[in-house]
C-alpha atoms as a PDB file:
ATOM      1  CA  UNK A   1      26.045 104.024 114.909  1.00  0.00           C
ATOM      2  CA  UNK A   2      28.034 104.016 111.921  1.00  0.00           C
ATOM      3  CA  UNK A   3      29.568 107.307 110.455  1.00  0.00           C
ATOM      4  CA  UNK A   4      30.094 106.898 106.388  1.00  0.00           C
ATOM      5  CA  UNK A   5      32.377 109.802 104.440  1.00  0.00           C
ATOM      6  CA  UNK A   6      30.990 109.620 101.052  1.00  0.00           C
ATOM      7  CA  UNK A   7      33.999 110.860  98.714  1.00  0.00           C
ATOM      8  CA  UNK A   8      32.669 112.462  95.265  1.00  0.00           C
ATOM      9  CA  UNK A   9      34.647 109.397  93.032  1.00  0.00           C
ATOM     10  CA  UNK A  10      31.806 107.293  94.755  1.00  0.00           C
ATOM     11  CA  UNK A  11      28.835 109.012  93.662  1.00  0.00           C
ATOM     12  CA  UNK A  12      26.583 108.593  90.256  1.00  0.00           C
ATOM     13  CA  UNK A  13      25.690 104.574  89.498  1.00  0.00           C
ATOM     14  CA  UNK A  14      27.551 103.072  92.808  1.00  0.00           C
ATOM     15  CA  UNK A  15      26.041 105.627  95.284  1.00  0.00           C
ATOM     16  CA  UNK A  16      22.516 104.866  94.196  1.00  0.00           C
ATOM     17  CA  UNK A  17      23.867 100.873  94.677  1.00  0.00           C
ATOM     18  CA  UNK A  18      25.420 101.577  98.609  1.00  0.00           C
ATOM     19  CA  UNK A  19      22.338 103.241  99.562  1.00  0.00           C
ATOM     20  CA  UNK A  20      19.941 100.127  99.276  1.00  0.00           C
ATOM     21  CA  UNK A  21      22.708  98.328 101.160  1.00  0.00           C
ATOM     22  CA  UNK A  22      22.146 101.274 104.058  1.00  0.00           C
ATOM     23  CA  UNK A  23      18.556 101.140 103.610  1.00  0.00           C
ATOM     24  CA  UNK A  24      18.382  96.899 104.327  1.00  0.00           C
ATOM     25  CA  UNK A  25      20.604  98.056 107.671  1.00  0.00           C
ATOM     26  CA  UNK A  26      18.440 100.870 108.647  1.00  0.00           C
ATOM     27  CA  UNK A  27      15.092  98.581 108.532  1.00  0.00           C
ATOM     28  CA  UNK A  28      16.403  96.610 111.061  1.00  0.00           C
ATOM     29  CA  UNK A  29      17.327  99.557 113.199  1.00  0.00           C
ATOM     30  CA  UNK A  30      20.996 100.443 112.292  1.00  0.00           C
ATOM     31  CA  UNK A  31      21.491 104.240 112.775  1.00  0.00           C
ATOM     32  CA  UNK A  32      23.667 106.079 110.189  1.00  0.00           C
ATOM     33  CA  UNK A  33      25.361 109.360 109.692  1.00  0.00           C
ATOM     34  CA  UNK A  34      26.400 110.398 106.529  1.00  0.00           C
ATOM     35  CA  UNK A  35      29.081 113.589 105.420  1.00  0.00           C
ATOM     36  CA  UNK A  36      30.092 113.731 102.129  1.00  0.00           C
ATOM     37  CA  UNK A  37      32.844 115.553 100.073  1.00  0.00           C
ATOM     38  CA  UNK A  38      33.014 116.365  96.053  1.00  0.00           C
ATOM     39  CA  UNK A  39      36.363 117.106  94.585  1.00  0.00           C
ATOM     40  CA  UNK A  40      35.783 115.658  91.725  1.00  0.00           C
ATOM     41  CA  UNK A  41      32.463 117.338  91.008  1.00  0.00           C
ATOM     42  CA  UNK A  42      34.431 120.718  92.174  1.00  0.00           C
ATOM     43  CA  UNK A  43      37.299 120.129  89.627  1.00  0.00           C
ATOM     44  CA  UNK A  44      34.626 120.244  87.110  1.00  0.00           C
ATOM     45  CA  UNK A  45      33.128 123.210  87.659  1.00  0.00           C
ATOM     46  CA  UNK A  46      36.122 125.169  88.355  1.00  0.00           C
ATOM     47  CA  UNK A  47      37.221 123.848  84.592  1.00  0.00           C
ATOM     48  CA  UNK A  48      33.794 124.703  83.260  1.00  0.00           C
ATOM     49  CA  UNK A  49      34.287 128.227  84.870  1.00  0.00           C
ATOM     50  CA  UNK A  50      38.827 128.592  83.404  1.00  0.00           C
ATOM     51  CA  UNK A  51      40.041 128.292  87.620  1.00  0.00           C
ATOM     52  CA  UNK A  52      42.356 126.591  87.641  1.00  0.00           C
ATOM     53  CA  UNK A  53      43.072 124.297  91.026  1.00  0.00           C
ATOM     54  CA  UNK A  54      46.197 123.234  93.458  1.00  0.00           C
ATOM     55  CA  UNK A  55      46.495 121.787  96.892  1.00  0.00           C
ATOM     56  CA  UNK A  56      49.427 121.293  99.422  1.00  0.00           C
ATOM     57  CA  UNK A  57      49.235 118.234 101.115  1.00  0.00           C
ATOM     58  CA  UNK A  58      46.320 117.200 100.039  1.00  0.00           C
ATOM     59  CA  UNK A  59      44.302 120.399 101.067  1.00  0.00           C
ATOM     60  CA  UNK A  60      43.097 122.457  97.565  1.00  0.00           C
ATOM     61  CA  UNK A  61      43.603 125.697  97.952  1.00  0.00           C
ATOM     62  CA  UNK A  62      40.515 128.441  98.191  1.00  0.00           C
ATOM     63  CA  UNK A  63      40.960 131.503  97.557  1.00  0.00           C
ATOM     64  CA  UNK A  64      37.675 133.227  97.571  1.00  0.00           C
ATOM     65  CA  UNK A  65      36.612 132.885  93.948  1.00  0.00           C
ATOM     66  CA  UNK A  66      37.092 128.717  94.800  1.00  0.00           C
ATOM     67  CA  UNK A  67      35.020 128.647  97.997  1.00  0.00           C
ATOM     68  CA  UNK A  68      32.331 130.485  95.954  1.00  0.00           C
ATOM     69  CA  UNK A  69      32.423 127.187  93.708  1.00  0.00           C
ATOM     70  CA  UNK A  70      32.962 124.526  96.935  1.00  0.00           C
ATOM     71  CA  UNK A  71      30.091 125.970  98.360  1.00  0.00           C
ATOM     72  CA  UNK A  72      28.045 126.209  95.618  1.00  0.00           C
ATOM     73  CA  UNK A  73      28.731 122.699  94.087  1.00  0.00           C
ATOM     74  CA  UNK A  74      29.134 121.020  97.743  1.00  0.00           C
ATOM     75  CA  UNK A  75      25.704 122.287  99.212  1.00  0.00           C
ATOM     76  CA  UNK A  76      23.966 123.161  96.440  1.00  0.00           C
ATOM     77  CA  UNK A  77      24.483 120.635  93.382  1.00  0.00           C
ATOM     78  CA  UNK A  78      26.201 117.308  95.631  1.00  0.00           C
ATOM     79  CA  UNK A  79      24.268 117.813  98.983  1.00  0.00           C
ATOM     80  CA  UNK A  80      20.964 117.346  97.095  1.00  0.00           C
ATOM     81  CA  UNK A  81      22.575 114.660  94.895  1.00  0.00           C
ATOM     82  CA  UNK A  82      23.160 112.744  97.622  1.00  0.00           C
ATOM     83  CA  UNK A  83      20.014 112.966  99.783  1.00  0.00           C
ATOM     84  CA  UNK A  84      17.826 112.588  96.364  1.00  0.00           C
ATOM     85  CA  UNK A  85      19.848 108.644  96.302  1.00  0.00           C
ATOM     86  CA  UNK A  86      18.976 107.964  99.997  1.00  0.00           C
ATOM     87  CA  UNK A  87      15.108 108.911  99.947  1.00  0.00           C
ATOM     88  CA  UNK A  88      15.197 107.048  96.471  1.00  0.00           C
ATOM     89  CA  UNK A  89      16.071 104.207  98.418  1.00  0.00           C
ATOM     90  CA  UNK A  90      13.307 104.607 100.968  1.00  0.00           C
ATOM     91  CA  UNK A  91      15.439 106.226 103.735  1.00  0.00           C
ATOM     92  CA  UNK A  92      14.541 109.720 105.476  1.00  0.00           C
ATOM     93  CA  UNK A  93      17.353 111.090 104.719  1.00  0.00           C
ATOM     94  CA  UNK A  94      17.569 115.353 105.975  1.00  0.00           C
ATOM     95  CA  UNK A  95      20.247 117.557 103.978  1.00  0.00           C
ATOM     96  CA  UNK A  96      22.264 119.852 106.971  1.00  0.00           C
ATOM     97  CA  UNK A  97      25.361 121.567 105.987  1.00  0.00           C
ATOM     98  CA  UNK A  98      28.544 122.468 109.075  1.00  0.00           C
ATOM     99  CA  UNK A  99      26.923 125.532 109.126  1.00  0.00           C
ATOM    100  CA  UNK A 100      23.075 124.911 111.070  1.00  0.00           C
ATOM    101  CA  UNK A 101      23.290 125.100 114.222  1.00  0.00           C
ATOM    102  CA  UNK A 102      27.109 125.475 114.376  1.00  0.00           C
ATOM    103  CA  UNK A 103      27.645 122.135 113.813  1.00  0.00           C
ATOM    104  CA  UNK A 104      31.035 122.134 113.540  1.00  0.00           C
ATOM    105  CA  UNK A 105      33.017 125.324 114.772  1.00  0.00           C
ATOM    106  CA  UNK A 106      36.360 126.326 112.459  1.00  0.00           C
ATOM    107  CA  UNK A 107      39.092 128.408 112.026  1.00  0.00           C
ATOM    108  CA  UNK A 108      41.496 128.938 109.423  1.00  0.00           C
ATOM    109  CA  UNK A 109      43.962 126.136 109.179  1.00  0.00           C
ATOM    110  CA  UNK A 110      46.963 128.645 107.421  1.00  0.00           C
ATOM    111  CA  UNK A 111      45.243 131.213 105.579  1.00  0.00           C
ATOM    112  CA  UNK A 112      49.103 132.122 104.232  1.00  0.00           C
ATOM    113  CA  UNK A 113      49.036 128.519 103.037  1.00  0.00           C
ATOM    114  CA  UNK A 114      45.766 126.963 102.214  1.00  0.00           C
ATOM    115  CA  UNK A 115      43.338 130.394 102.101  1.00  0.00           C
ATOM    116  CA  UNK A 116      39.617 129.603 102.975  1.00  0.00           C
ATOM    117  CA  UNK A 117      40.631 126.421 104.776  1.00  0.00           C
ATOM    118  CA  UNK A 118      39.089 125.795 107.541  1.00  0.00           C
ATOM    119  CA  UNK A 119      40.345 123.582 111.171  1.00  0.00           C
ATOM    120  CA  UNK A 120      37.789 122.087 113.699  1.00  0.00           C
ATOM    121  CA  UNK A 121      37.713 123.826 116.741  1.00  0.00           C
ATOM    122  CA  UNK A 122      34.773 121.474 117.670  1.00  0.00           C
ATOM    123  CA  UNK A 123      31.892 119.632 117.289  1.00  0.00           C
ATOM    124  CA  UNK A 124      28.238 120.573 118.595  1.00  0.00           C
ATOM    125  CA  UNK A 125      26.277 117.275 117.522  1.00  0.00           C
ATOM    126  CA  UNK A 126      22.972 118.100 118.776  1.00  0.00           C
ATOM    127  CA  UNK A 127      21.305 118.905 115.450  1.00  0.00           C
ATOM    128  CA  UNK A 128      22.662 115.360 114.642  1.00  0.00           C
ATOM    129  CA  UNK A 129      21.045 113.558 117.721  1.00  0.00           C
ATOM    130  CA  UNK A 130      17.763 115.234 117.183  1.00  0.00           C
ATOM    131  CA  UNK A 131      17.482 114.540 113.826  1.00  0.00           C
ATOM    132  CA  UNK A 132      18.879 110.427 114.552  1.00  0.00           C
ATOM    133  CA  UNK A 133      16.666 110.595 117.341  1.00  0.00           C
ATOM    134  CA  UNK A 134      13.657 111.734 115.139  1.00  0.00           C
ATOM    135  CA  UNK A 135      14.348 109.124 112.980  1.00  0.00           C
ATOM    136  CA  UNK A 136      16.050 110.755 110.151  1.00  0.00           C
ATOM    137  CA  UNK A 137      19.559 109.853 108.230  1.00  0.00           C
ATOM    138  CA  UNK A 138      21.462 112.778 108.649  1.00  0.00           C
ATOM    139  CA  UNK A 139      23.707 113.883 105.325  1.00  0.00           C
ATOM    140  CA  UNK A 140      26.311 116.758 106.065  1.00  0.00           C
ATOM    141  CA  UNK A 141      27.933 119.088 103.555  1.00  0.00           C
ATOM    142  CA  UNK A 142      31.274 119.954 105.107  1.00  0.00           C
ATOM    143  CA  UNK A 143      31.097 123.792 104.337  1.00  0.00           C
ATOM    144  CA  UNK A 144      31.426 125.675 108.064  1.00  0.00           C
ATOM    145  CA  UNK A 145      31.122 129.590 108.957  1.00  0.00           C
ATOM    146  CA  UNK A 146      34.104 130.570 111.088  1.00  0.00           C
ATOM    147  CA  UNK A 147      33.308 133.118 114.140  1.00  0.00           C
ATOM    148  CA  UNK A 148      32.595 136.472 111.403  1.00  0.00           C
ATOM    149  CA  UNK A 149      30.617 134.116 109.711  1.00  0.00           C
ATOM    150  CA  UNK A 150      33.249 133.693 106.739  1.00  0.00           C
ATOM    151  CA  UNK A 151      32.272 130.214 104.541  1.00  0.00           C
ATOM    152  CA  UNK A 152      35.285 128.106 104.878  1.00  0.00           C
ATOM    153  CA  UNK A 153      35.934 125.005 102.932  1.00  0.00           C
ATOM    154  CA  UNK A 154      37.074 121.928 105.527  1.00  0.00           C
ATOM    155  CA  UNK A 155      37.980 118.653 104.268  1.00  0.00           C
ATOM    156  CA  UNK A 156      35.014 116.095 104.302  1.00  0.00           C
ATOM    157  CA  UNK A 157      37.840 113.603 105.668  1.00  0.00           C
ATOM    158  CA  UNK A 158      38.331 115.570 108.462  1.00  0.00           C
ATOM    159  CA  UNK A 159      34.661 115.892 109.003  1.00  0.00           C
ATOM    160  CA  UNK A 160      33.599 113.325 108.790  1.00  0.00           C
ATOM    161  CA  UNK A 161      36.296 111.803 111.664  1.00  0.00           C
ATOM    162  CA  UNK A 162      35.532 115.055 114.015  1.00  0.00           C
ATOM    163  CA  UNK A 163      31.653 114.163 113.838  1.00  0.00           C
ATOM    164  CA  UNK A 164      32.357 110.608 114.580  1.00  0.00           C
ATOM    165  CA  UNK A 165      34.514 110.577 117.244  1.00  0.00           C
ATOM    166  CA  UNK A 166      31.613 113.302 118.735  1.00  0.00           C
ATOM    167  CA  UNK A 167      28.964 111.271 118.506  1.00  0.00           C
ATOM    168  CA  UNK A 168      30.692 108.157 119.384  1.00  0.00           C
ATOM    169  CA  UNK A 169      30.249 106.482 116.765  1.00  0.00           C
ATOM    170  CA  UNK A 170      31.085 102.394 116.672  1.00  0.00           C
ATOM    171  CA  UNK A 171      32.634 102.505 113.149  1.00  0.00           C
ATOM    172  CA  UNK A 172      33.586 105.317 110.696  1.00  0.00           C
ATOM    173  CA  UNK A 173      33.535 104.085 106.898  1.00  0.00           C
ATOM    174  CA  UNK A 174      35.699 106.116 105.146  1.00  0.00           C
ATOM    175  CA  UNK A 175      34.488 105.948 100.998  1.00  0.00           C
ATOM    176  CA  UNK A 176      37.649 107.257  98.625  1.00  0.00           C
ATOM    177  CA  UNK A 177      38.837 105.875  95.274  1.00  0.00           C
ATOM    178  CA  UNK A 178      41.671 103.525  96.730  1.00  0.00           C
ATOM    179  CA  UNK A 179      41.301 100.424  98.646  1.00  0.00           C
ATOM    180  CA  UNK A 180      42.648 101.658 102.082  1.00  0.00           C
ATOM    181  CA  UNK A 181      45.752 103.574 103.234  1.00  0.00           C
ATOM    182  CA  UNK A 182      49.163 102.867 101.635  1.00  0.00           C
ATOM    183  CA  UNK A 183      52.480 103.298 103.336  1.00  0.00           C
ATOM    184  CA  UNK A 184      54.531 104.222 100.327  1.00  0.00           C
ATOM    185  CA  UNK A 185      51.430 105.902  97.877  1.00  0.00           C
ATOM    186  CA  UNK A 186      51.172 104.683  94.789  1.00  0.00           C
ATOM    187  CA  UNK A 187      52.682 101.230  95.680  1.00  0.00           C
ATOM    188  CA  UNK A 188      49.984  99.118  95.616  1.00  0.00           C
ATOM    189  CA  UNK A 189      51.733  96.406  97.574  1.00  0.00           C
ATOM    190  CA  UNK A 190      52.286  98.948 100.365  1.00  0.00           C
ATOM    191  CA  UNK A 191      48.471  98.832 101.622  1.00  0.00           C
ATOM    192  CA  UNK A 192      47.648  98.708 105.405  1.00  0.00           C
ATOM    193  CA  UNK A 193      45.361  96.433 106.369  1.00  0.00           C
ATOM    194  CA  UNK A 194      45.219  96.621 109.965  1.00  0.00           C
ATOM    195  CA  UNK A 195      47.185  98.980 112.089  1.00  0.00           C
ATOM    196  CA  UNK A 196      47.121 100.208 116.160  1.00  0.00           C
ATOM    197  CA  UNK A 197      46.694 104.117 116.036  1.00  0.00           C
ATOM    198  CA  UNK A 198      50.068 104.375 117.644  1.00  0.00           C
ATOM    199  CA  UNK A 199      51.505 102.636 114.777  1.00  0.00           C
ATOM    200  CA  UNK A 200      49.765 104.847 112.030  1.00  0.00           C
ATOM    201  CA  UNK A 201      50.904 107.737 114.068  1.00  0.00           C
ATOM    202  CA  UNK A 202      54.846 106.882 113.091  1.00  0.00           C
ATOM    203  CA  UNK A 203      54.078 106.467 109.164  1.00  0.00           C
ATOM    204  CA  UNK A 204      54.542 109.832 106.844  1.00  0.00           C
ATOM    205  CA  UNK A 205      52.251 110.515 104.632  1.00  0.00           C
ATOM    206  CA  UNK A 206      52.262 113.145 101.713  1.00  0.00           C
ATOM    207  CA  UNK A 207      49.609 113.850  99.116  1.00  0.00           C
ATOM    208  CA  UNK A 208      45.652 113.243  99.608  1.00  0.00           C
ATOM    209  CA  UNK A 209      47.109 110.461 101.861  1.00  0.00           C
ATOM    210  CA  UNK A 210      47.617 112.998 104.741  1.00  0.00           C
ATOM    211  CA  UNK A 211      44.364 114.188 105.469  1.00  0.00           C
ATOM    212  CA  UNK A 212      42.730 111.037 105.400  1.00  0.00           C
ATOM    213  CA  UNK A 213      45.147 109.865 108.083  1.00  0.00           C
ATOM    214  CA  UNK A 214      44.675 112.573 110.130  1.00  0.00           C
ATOM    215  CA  UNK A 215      40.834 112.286 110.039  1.00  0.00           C
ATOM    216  CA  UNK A 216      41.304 108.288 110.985  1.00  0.00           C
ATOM    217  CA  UNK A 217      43.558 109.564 114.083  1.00  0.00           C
ATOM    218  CA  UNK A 218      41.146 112.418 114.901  1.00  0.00           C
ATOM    219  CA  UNK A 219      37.882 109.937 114.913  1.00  0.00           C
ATOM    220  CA  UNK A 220      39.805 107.576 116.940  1.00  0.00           C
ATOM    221  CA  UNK A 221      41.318 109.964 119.634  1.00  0.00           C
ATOM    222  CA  UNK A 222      37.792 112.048 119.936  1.00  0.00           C
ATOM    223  CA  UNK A 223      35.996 109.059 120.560  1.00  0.00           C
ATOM    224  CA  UNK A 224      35.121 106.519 117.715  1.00  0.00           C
ATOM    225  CA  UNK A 225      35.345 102.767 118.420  1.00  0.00           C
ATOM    226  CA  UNK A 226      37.149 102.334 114.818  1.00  0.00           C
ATOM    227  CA  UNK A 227      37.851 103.567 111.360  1.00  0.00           C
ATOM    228  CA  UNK A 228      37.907 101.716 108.240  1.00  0.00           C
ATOM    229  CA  UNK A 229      39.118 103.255 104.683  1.00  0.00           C
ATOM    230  CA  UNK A 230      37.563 101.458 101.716  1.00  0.00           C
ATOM    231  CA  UNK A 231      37.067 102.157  98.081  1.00  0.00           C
ATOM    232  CA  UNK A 232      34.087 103.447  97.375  1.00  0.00           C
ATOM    233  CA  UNK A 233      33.758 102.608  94.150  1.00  0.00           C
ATOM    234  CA  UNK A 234      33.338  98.905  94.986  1.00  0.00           C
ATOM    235  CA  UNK A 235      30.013  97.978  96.345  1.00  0.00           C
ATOM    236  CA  UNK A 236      31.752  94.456  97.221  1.00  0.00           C
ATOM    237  CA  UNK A 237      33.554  96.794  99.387  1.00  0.00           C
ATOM    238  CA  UNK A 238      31.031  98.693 100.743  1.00  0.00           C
ATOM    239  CA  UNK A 239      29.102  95.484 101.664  1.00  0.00           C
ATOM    240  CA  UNK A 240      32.336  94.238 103.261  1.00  0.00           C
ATOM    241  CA  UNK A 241      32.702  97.096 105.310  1.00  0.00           C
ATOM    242  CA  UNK A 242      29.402  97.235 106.283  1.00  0.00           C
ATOM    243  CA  UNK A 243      29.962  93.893 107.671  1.00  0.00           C
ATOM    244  CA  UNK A 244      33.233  94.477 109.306  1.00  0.00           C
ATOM    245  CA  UNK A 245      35.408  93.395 106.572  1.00  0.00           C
ATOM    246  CA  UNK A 246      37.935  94.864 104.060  1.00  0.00           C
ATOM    247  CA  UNK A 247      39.574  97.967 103.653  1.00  0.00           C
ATOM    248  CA  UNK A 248      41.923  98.960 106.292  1.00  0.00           C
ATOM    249  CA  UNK A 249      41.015  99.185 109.618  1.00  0.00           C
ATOM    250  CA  UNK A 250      42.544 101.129 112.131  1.00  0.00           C
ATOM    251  CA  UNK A 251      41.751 100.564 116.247  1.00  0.00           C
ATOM    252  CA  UNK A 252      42.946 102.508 119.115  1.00  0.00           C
END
């Protein structure tokens, strides 16, 4: 069972390129979860609309004229984006969002801070295992209801780490627009490679860096065998990862 977070700088040509390399592994019985994010595809609309965007470390912040926009872009516009690649490929993929079932149960991180921002309480996977065990490739749209049923925008990092470690998953590929985690971001000689989750645990990290790391930790510590941040943008990369290689890997 492999777990992929599909950042938004991934999709358009190279997603349509990474799913053929899923749908060879899935023919010969490799089981896949995908949850994607969008920022990049939510930038633009907020543009196209005069919001203008910020974020504290690394989290935007949604007020609620933005989550109107991150849910309508990330399970409206991206969701179908995505799943219209995978069954292009051949694969059955099925389009859920955090939402069905309760898939993933939030709160608000720091509404003083961050606004509509939501924090995983937990995980209920079953919609996941019925729809693996049906045969289906799961894709998951981040977007969760909190308890008065509030939409709350929760990073796809995060996600995407919570629903692995729930479902146990043997690897979680982490897609974003940099080749792994860097000690020091932007030094590009500071990239991790390999690193013990006790290690990663000591390192501060500021910027988009920060949730990512705290997604790796939370897959790791909730149950997934390992994590593995790649660039997405390279389908070398992908193919790498897909075969254990690249990136950086982080193991309990």
């Amino acid at each position: 069972m492999i777990v992929i977070k599909f950042g938004g700088h991934a999709m358009g040509e190279p997603s349509r390129k990474w799913a053929s390399e899923i749908a060879s592994r899935f023919k010969l019985g490799e089981r896949f979860v995908i949850v994607h994010g969008g920022g990049p595809q939510i930038d633009k609309e907020l543009a196209r609309r005069g919001i203008e965007k910020s974020s504290v470390n690394g989290f935007r912040i949604t007020t609620p004229e933005i989550m109107e926009v991150v849910e309508f872009v990330l399970t409206g516009s991206v969701l179908r984006s995505v799943v219209r690649d995978l069954i292009a490929a051949g694969l059955p993929a099925v389009g859920i969002t955090g939402s069905d079932n309760q898939l993933l149960e939030v709160e608000l991180r720091d509404e003083a801070k961050f606004g509509l921002v939501g924090k995983i309480k937990k995980v209920n996977p079953k919609i996941i295992n019925d729809l693996l065990d049906m045969g289906y490739l799961p894709v998951i749209s981040p977007v969760a209801n909190d308890s008065s049923t509030r939409a709350l925008n929760v990073n796809a990092d995060i996600a995407a780490g919570a629903i692995a470690g729930s479902l146990r998953a043997s690897e979680t590929l982490f897609l974003t627009d940099v080749p792994g985690i860097y000690s020091a971001w932007p030094d590009r000689s500071s990239l991790i490679t390999q690193i013990a989750i006790s290690d990663l645990k000591k390192v501060s990290f500021e910027g988009g860096m920060a949730p990512k790391v705290e997604a790796v930790i939370n897959a790791i510590e909730s149950g997934a065998s390992s994590a593995r941040v790649i660039d997405g943008t390279s389908l070398p990369a992908f193919i790498d990862a897909l075969s254990g290689d690249g990136g950086t890997l982080v193991k309990p």
